[in-house]
Each structure stands twice: as C-alpha cells, then as structure tokens.
C-alpha atoms as a PDB file:
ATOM      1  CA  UNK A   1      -0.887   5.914  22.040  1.00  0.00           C
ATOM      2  CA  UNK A   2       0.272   4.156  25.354  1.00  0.00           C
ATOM      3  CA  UNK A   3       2.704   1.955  25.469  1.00  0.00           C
ATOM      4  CA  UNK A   4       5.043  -0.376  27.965  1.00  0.00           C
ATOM      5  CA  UNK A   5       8.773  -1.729  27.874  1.00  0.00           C
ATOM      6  CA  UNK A   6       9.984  -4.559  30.006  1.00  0.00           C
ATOM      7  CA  UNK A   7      13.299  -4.028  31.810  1.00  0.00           C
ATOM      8  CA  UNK A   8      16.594  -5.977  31.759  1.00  0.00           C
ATOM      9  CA  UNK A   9      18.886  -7.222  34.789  1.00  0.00           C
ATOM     10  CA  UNK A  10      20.535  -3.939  34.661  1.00  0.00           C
ATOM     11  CA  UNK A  11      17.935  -1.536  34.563  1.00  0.00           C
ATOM     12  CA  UNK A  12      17.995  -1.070  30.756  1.00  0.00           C
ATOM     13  CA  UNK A  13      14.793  -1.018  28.411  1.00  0.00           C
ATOM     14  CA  UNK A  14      14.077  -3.227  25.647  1.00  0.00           C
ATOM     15  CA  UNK A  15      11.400  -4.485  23.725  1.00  0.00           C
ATOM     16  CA  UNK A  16       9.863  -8.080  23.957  1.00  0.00           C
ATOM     17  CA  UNK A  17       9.723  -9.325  19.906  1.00  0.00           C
ATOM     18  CA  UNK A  18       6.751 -10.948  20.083  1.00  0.00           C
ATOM     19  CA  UNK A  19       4.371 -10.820  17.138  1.00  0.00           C
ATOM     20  CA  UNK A  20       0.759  -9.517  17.271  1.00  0.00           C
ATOM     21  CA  UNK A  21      -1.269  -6.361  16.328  1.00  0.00           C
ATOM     22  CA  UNK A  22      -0.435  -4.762  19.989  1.00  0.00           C
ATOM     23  CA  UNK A  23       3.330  -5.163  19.247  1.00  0.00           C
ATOM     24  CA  UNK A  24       3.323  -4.308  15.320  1.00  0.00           C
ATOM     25  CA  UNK A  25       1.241  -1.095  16.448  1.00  0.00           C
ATOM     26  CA  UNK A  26       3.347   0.131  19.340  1.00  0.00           C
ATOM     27  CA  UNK A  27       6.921  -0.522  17.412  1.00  0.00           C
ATOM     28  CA  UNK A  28       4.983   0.835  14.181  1.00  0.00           C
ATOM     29  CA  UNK A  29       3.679   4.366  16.588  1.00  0.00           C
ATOM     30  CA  UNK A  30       7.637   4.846  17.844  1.00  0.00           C
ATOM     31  CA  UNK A  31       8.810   4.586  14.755  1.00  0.00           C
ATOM     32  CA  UNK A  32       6.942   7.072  13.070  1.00  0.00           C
ATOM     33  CA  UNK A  33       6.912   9.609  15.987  1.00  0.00           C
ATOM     34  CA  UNK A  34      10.641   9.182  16.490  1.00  0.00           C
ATOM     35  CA  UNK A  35      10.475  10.640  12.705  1.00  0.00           C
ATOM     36  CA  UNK A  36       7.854  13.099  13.025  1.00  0.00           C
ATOM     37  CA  UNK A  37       8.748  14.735  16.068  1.00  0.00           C
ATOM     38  CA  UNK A  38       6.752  17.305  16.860  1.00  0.00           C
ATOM     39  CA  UNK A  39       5.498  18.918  13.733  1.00  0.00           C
ATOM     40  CA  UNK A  40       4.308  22.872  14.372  1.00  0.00           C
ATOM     41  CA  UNK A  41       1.048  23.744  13.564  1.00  0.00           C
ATOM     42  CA  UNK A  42      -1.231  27.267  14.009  1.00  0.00           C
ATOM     43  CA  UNK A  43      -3.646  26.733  16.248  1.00  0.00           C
ATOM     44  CA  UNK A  44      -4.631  24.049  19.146  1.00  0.00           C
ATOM     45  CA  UNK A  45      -2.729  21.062  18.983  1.00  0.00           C
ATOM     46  CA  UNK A  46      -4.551  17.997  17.926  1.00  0.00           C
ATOM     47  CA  UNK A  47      -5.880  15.266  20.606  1.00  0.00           C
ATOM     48  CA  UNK A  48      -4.826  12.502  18.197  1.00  0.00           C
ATOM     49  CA  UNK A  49      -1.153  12.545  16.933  1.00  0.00           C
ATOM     50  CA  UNK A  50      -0.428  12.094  13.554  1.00  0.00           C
ATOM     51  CA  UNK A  51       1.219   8.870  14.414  1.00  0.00           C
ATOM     52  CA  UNK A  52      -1.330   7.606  16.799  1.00  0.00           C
ATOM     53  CA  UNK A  53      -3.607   8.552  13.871  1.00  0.00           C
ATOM     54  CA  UNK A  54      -1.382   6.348  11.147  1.00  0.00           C
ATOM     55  CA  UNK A  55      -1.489   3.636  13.662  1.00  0.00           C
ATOM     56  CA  UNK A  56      -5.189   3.582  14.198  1.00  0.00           C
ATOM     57  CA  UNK A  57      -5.943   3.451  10.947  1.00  0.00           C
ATOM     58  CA  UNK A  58      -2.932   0.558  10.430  1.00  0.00           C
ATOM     59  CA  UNK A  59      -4.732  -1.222  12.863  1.00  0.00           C
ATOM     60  CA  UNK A  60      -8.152  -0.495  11.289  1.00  0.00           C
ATOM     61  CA  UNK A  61      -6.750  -2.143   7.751  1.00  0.00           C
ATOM     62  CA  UNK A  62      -5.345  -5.102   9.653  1.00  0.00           C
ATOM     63  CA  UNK A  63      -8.388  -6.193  11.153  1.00  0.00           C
ATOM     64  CA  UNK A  64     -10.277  -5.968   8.021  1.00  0.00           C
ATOM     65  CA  UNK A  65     -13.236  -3.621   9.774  1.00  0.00           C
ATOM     66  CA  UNK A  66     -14.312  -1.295   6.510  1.00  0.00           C
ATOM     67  CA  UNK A  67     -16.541   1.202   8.518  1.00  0.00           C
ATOM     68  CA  UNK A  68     -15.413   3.806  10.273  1.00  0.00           C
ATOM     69  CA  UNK A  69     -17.829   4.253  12.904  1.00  0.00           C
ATOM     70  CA  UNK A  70     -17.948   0.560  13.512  1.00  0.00           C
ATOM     71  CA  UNK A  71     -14.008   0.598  14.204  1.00  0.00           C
ATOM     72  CA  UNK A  72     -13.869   3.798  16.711  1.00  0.00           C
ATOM     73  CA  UNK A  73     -16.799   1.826  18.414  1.00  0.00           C
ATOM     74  CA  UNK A  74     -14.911  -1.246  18.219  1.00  0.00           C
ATOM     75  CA  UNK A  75     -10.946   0.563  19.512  1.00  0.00           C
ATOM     76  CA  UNK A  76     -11.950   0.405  22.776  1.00  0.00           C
ATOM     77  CA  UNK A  77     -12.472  -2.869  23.290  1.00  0.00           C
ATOM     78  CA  UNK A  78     -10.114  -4.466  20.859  1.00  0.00           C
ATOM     79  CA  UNK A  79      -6.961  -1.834  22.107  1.00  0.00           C
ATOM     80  CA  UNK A  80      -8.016  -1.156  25.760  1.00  0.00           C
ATOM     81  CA  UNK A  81      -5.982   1.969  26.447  1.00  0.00           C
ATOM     82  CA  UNK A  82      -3.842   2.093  23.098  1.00  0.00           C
ATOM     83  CA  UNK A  83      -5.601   5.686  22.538  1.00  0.00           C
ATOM     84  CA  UNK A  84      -6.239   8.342  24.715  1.00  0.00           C
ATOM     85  CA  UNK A  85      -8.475  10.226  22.757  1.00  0.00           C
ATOM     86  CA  UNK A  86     -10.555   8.992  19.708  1.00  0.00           C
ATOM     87  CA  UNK A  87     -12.213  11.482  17.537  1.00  0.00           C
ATOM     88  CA  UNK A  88     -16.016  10.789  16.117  1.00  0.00           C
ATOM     89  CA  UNK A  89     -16.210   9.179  12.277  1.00  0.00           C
ATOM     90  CA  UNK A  90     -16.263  12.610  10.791  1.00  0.00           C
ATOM     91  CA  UNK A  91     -13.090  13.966  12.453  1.00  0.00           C
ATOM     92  CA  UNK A  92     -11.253  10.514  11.805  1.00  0.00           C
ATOM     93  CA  UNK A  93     -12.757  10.804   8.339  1.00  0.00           C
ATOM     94  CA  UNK A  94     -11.655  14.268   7.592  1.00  0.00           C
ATOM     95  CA  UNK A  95      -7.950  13.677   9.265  1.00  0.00           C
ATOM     96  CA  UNK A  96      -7.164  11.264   7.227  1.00  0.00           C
ATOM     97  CA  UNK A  97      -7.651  12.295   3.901  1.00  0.00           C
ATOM     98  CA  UNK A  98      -5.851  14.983   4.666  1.00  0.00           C
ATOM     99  CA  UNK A  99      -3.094  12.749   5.949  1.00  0.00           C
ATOM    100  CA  UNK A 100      -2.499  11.833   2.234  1.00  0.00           C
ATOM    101  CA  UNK A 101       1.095  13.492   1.914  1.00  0.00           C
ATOM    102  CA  UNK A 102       1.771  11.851   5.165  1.00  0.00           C
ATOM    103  CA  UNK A 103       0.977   8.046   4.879  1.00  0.00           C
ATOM    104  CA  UNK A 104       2.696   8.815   0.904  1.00  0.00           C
ATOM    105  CA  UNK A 105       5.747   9.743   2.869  1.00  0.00           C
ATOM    106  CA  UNK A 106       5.472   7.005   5.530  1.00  0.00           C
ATOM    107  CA  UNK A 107       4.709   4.386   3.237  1.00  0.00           C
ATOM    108  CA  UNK A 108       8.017   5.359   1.548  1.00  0.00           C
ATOM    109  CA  UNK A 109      10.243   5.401   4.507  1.00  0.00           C
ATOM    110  CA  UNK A 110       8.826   2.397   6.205  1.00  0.00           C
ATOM    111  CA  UNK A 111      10.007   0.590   2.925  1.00  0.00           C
ATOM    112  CA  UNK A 112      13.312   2.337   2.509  1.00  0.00           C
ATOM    113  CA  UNK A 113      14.153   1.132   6.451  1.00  0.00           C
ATOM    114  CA  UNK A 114      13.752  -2.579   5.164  1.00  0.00           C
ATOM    115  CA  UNK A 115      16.342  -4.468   3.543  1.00  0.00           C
ATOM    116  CA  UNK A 116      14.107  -5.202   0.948  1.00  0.00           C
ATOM    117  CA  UNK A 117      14.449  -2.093  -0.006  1.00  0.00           C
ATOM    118  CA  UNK A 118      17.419  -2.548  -2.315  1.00  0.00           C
ATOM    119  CA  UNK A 119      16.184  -5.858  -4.354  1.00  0.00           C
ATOM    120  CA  UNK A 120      16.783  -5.617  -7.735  1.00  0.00           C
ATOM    121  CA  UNK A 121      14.093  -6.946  -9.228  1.00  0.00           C
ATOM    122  CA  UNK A 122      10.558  -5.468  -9.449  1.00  0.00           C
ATOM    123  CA  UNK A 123       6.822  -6.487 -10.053  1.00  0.00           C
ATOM    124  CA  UNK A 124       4.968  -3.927 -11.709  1.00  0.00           C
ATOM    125  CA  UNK A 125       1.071  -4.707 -12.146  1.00  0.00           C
ATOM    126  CA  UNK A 126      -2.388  -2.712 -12.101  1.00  0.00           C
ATOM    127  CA  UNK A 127      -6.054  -4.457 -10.670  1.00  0.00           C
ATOM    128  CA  UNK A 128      -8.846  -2.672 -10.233  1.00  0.00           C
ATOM    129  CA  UNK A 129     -10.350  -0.301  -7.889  1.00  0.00           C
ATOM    130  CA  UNK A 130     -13.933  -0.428  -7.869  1.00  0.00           C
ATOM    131  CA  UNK A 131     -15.866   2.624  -6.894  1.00  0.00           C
ATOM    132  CA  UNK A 132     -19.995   1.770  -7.737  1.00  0.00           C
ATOM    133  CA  UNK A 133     -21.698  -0.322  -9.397  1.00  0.00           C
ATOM    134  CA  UNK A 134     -24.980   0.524  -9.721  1.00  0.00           C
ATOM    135  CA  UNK A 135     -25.964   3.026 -12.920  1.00  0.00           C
ATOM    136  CA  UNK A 136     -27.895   5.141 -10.463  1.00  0.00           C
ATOM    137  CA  UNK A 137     -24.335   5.116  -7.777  1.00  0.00           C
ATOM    138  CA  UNK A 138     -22.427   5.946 -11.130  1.00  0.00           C
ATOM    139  CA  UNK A 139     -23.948   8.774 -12.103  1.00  0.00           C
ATOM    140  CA  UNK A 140     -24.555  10.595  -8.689  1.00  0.00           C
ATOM    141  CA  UNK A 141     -20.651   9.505  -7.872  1.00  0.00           C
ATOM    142  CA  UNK A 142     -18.164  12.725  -7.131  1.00  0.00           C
ATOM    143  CA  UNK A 143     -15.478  10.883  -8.846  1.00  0.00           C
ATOM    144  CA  UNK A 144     -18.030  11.382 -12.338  1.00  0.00           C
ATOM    145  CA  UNK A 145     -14.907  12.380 -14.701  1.00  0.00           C
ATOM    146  CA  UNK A 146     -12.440  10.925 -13.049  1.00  0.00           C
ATOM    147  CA  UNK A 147     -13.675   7.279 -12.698  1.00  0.00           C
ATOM    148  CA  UNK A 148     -14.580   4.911 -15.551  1.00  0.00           C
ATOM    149  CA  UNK A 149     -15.630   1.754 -16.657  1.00  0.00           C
ATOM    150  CA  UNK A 150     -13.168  -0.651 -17.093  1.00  0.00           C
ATOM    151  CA  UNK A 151     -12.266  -4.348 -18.089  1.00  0.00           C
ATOM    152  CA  UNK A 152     -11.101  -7.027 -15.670  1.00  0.00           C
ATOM    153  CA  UNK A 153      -9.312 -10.116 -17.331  1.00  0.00           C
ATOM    154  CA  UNK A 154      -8.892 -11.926 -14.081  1.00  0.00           C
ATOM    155  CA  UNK A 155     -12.647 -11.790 -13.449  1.00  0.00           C
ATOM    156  CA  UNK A 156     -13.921 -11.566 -16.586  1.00  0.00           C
ATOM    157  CA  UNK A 157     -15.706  -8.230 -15.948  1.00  0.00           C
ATOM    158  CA  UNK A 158     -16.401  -4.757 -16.597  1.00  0.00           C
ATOM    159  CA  UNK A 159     -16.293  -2.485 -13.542  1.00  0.00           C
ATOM    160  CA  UNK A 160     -16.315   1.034 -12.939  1.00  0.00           C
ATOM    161  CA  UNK A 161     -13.894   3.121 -10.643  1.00  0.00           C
ATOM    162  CA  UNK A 162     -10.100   3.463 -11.134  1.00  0.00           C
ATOM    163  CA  UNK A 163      -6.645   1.434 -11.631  1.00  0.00           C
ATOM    164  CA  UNK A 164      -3.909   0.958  -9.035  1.00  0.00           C
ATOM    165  CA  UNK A 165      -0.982   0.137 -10.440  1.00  0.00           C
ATOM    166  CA  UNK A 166       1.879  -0.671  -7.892  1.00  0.00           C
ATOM    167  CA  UNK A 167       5.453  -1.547  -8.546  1.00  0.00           C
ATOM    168  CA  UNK A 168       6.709  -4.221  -5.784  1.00  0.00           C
ATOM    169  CA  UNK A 169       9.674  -6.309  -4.811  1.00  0.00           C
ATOM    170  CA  UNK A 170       8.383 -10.306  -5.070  1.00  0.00           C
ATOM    171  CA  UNK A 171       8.506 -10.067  -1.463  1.00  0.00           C
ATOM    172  CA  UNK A 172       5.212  -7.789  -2.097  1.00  0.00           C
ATOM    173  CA  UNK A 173       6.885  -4.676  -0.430  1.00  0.00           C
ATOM    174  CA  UNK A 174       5.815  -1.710  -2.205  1.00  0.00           C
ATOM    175  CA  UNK A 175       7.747   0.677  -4.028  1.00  0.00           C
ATOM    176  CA  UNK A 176       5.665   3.401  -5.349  1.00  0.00           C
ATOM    177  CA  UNK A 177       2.113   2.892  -6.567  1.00  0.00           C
ATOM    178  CA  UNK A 178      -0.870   5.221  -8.379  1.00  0.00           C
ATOM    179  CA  UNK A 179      -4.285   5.491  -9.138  1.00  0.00           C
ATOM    180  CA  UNK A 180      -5.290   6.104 -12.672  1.00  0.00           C
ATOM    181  CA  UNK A 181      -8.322   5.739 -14.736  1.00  0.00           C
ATOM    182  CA  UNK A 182      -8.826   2.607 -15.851  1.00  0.00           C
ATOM    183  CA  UNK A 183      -8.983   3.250 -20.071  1.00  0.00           C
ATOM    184  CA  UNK A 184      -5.819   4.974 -19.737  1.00  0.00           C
ATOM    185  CA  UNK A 185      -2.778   2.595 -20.704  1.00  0.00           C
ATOM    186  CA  UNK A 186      -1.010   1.103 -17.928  1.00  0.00           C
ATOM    187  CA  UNK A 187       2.345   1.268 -20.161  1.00  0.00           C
ATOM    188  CA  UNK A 188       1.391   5.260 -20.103  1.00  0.00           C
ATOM    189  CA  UNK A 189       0.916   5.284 -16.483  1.00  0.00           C
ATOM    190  CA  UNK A 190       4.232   3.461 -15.555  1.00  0.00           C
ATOM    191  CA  UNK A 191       6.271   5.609 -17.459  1.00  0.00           C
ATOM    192  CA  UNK A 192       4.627   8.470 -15.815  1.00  0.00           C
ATOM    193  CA  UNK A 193       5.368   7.145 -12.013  1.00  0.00           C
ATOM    194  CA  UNK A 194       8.813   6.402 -12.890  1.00  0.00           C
ATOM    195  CA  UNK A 195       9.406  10.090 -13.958  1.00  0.00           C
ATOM    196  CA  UNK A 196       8.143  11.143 -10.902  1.00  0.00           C
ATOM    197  CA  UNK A 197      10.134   8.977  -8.690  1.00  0.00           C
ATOM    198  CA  UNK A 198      13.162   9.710 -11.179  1.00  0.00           C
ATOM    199  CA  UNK A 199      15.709   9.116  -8.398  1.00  0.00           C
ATOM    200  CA  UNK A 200      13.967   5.550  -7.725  1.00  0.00           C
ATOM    201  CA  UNK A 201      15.890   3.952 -10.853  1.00  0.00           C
ATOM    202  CA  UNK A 202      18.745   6.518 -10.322  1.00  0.00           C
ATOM    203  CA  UNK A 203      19.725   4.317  -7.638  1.00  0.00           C
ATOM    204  CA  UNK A 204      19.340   0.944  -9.066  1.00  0.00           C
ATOM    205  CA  UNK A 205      21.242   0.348 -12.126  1.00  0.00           C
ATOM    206  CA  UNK A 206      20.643  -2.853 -13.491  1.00  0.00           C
ATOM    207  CA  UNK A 207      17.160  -3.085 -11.946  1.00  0.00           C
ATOM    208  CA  UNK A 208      14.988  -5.702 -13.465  1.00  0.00           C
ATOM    209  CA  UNK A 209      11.523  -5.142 -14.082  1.00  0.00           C
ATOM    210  CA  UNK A 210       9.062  -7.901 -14.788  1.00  0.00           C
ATOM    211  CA  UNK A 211       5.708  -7.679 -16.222  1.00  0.00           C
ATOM    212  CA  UNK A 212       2.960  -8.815 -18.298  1.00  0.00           C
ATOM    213  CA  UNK A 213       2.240  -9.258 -22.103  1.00  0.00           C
ATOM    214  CA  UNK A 214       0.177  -5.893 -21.386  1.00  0.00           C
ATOM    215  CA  UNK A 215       3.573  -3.541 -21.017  1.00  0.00           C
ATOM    216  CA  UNK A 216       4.410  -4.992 -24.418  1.00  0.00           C
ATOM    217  CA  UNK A 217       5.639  -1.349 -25.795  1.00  0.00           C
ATOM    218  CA  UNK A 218       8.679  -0.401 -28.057  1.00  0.00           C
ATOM    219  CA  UNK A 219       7.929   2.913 -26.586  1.00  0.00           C
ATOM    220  CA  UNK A 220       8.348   1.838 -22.987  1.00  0.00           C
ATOM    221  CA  UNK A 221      11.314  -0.789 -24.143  1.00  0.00           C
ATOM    222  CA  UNK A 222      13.062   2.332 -25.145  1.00  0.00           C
ATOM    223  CA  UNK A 223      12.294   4.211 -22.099  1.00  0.00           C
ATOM    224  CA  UNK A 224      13.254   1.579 -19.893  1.00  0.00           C
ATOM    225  CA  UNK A 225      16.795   0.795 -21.942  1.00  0.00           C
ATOM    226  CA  UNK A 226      17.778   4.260 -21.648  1.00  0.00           C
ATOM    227  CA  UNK A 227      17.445   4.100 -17.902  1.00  0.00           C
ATOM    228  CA  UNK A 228      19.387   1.119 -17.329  1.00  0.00           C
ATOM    229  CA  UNK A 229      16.444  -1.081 -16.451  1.00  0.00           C
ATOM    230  CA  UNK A 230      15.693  -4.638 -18.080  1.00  0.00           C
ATOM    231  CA  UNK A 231      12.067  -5.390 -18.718  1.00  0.00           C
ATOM    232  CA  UNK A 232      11.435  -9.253 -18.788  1.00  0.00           C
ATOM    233  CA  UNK A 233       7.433  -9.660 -20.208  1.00  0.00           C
ATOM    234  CA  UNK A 234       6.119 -12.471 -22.288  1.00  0.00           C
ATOM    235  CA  UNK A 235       5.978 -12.241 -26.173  1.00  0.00           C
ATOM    236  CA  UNK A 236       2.377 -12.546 -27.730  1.00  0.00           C
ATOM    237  CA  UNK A 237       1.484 -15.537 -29.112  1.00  0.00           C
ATOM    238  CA  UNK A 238       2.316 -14.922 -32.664  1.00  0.00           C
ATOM    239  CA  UNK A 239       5.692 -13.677 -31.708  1.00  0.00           C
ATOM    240  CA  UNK A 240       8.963 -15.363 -31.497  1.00  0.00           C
ATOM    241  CA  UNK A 241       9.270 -16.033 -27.339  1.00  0.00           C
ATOM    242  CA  UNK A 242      11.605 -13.360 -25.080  1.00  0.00           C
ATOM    243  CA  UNK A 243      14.777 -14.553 -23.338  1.00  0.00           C
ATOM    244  CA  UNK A 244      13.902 -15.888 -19.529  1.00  0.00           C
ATOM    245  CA  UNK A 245      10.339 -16.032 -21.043  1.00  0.00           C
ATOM    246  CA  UNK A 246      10.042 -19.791 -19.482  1.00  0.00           C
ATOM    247  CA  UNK A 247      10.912 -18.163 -15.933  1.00  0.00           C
ATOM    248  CA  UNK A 248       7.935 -15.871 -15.843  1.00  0.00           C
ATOM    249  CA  UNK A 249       4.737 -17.932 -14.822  1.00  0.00           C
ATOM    250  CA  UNK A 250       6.064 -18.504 -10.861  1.00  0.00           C
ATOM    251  CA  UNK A 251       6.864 -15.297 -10.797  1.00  0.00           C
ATOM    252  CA  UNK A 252       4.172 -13.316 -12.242  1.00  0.00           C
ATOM    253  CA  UNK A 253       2.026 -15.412  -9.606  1.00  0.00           C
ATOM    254  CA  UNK A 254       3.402 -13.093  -7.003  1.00  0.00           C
ATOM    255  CA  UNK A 255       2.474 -10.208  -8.145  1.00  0.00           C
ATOM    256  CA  UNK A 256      -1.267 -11.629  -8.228  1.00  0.00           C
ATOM    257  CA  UNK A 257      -0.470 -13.097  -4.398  1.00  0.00           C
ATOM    258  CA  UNK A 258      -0.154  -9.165  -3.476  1.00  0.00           C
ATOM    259  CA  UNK A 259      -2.973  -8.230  -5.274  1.00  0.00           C
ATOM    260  CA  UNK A 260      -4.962 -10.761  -3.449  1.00  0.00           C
ATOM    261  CA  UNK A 261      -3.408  -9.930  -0.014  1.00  0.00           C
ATOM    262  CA  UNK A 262      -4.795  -6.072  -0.582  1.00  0.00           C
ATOM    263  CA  UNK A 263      -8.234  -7.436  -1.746  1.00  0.00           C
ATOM    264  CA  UNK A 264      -8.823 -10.472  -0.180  1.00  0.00           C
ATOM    265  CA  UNK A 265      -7.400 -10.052   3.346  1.00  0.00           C
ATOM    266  CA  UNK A 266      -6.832  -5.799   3.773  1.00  0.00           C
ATOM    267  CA  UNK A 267     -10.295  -4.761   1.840  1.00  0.00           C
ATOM    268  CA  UNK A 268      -9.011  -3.025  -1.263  1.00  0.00           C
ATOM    269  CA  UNK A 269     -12.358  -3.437  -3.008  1.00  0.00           C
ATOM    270  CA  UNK A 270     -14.514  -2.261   0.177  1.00  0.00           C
ATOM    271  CA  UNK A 271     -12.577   0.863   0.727  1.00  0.00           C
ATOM    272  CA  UNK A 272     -16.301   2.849   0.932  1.00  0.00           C
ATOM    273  CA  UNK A 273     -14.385   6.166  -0.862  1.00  0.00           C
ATOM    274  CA  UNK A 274     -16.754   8.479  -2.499  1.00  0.00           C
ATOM    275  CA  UNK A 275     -14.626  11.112  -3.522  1.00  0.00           C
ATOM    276  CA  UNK A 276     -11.049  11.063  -5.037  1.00  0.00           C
ATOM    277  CA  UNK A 277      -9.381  12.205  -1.711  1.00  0.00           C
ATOM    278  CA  UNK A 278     -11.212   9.555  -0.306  1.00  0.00           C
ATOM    279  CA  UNK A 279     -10.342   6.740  -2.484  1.00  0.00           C
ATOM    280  CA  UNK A 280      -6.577   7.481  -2.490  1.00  0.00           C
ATOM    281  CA  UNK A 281      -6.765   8.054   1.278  1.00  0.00           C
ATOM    282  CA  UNK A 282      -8.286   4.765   1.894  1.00  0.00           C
ATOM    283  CA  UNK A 283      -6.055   2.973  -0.628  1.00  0.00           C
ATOM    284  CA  UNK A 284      -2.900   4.188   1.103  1.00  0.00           C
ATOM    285  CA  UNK A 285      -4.267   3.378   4.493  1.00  0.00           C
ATOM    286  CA  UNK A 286      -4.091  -0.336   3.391  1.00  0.00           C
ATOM    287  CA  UNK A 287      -0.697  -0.008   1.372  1.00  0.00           C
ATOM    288  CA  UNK A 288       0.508   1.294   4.432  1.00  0.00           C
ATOM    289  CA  UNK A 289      -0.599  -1.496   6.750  1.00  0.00           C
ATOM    290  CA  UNK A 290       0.582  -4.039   4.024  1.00  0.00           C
ATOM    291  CA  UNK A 291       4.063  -2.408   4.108  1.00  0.00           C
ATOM    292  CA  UNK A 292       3.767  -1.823   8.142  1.00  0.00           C
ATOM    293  CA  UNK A 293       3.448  -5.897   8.259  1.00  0.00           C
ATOM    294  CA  UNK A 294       6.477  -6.824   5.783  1.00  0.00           C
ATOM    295  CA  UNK A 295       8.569  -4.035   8.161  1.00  0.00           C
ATOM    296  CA  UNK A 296       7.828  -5.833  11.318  1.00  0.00           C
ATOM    297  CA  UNK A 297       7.640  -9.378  10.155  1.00  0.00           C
ATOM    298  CA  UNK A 298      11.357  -8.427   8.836  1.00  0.00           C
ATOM    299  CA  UNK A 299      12.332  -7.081  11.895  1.00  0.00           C
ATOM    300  CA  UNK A 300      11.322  -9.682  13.980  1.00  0.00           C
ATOM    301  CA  UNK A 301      12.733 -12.847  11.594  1.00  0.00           C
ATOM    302  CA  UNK A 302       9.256 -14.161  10.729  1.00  0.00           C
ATOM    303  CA  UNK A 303       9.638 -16.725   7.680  1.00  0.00           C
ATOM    304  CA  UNK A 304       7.196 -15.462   5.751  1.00  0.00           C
ATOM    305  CA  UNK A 305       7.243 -12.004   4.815  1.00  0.00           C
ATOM    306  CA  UNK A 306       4.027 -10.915   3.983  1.00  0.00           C
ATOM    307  CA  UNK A 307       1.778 -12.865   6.240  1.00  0.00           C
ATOM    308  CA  UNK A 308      -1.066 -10.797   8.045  1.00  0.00           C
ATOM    309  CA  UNK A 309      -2.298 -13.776  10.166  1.00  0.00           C
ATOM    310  CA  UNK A 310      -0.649 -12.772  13.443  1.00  0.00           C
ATOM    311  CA  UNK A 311      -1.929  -9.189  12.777  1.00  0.00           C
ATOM    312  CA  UNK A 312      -5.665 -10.078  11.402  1.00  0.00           C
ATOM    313  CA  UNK A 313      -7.757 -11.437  14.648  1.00  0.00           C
END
C-alpha cells in the first residue's frame, strides 16, 4: 500500500489529520506494519502484505461492499494506487481466513493502543449471526453441527447460524468477543472467554460489568465475585430490584447501538461465510474495521467515537 506525507518548514515529515477512508487506511497500514515487520516465511514472499491485506479488507467492511469479487473490481477505482498488487476472489478469499490469528491479534492491539482501553466498565451482550435460512441452505450448510437454530428477542424470530457475544467498553470498543452456538447459554459462554483472556480481569480490579436479565446466574455471580468484578443486571420481575437497577436502561441501549453499528452499517448479517473459518474470518474483518474507526476517530479528536460516516462513502 502507497502512501504520501506532507513536509514541514524544516524538512521534517508529518501527517495531515484529516478524516476519511484514505487517511484511516494509510495511518491504519503503518501501524500495523510498523508491528509486523517483516514476518519470515518458506517460500516466495507474498505480493500482498499482511497489512496491506488487513487494510483492504478494513476498507472492504467500511464501505459496506459484501462480495468479494465486486470489491477487488471496485479497489481500483475507489483507492487509485492504494495497492500494488490485488489478488483474484479466491486468493483474497483463502488469505484471509487464514489471517484469523492475525486480525485476533490486531484487533487486540489496536484496542490496547487506545485510551479506552483501560475503562472500567464493560458491556457484555450476544446477537445473532445468521448463516441460512432456507431448509434446503440448512441442510447442505458445512457449518451442519456446528450451527443451530436459534431465538431472537429483539426480532421476534427464530434463525439459524451462530451467537457472537462481545464484551465492549460503552464507547463500543471491543474487548474480546466469540462465536458460539446459539442454544448454548450465553452465561456459559462468558465465563468461558473470560478464562481464556484470564489476564483481561487480572488487570482491572474493580471492573464493572453490565448486562442483561439473561446473565442472571448465581453460578456466574460467584465467578465474577471471586475475580473482583461487579456484575450490575436487572432482577426479574418477580424479584426484589438490584442496586443501580434504575441506571441500566440508557446504558444497556449502547450495547444495542454497537450491535446495530456491526449489522446495520458494517454487514454483520451479510457476511456470505459458508464454512466456520469463513464465518469467524468475516466476523473479525468487521470487528476489526469497527475497532480500526474508534482508534482513529480517537486519535484524531473526533467527538463521536464510533461514527463510520467519514469512513462509509
């Protein structure tokens, strides 16, 4: 990926902060070759760089363009000279699912280099992922035993396909996330992520974490206690109310605002995976460009955090 700097009175380089796509891609392409460096590989080095490929596929998420082929037919014209070399759908297809481990690891240190990074209050949630729909889709699908059907409250409808759950700051900057079958319990799934990411809570004592009636577990109440984390959740309705109960309904609305921004505005739903790598490639391409825009849009002093406007057209 190509890119220009504009020079000072004394001959020194800098960067003009404006924001756009062109901008949020170059800053987002030195930032993750600066940490990449030059990785060793056997064989013939690659035409496309891992971070030139991260960045196309950022930019791909952005501009809300679901099809591959469409998009490398579309790069030229929308990023005149941004990338040297662009491979055909299947190669871009097959590089990045196997870029999994890598946009996991970006994602992660993208976040970490914000000062959102530290909050101390989190948003944990899970929507759906939708993989078919048709019987005929279901039953020819690869992801047959590890996709399911599934209930949506917020739609009123069953689908089929899988769970993300992500745990956020309110700003909407992701933390860690998963993908999980949708009849297994969501109280069972946090619990699991937070083992994983053990050192996450490790370095946040006194972390609150705020949630729905639907993490209502003495299990998980336990869990969390022994950590050092609060969990704030409404009580059922037959239940005497929690404390800071009355403080949940703004809040819990922006948890649903992230959700939306994936679906509505970075194509959660139309991710066109067929196969598990797939899915969980495609779902981290768009976490990644979510968490790409909250990085620059902090960087640069925008006032709201996780617009996508300057980055969507």
């Amino acid at each position: 990926m190509t890119h220009s700097a504009g020079k000072g009175t004394e001959g020194a380089q800098h960067w003009v902060v404006t924001t756009n796509l062109d901008t949020l891609l170059t800053a987002l392409y030195v930032w993750i070759d600066d940490r990449l460096g030059r990785r060793r590989r056997a064989g013939r080095p690659p035409k496309l760089t891992d971070a030139e490929l991260l960045a196309l596929a950022v930019a791909q998420a952005l501009l809300g363009i679901d099809s591959e082929a469409r998009w490398l037919r579309l790069v030229p014209e929308r990023l005149p000279g941004a990338f040297p070399y662009l491979p055909g759908q299947s190669g871009y297809n097959k590089r990045l699912r196997a870029a999994l481990p890598l946009l996991r690891r970006v994602i992660r240190d993208l976040a970490a280099a914000t000062d959102l990074w530290t909050d101390p209050v989190w948003l944990v949630d899970s929507t759906p992922v939708e993989c078919a729909r048709s019987r005929p889709a279901v039953q020819r699908s690869d992801l047959a035993g590890i996709a399911g059907y599934g209930y949506c409250a917020s739609h009123s409808r069953y689908f089929w396909g899988l769970r993300l759950h992500l745990v956020c700051t309110p700003a909407g900057l992701p933390i860690t996330w998963a993908l999980a079958h949708p009849k297994i319990d969501e109280r069972q799934v946090l619990m699991c992520v937070l083992d994983v990411d053990a050192d996450l809570l490790a370095a946040r004592p006194g972390l609150l974490l705020i949630a729905d009636k639907g993490y209502a577990s003495a299990e998980l109440d336990d869990y969390l206690d022994t950590r050092g984390v609060e969990l704030l959740r409404p009580a059922y309705r037959n239940r005497a109310p929690r404390p800071g109960q009355a403080l949940l309904a703004p809040i819990r609305q922006l948890i649903e605002s992230v959700n939306d921004t994936l679906k509505g505005q970075l194509g959660l739903e139309l991710h066109g995976g067929r196969t598990l790598a797939g899915v969980t490639a495609r779902i981290a391409q768009r976490i990644l460009a979510l968490t790409a825009a909250i990085w620059h849009n902090r960087a640069t002093g925008q006032p709201i955090t996780r617009s996508l406007i300057a980055y969507d057209h």
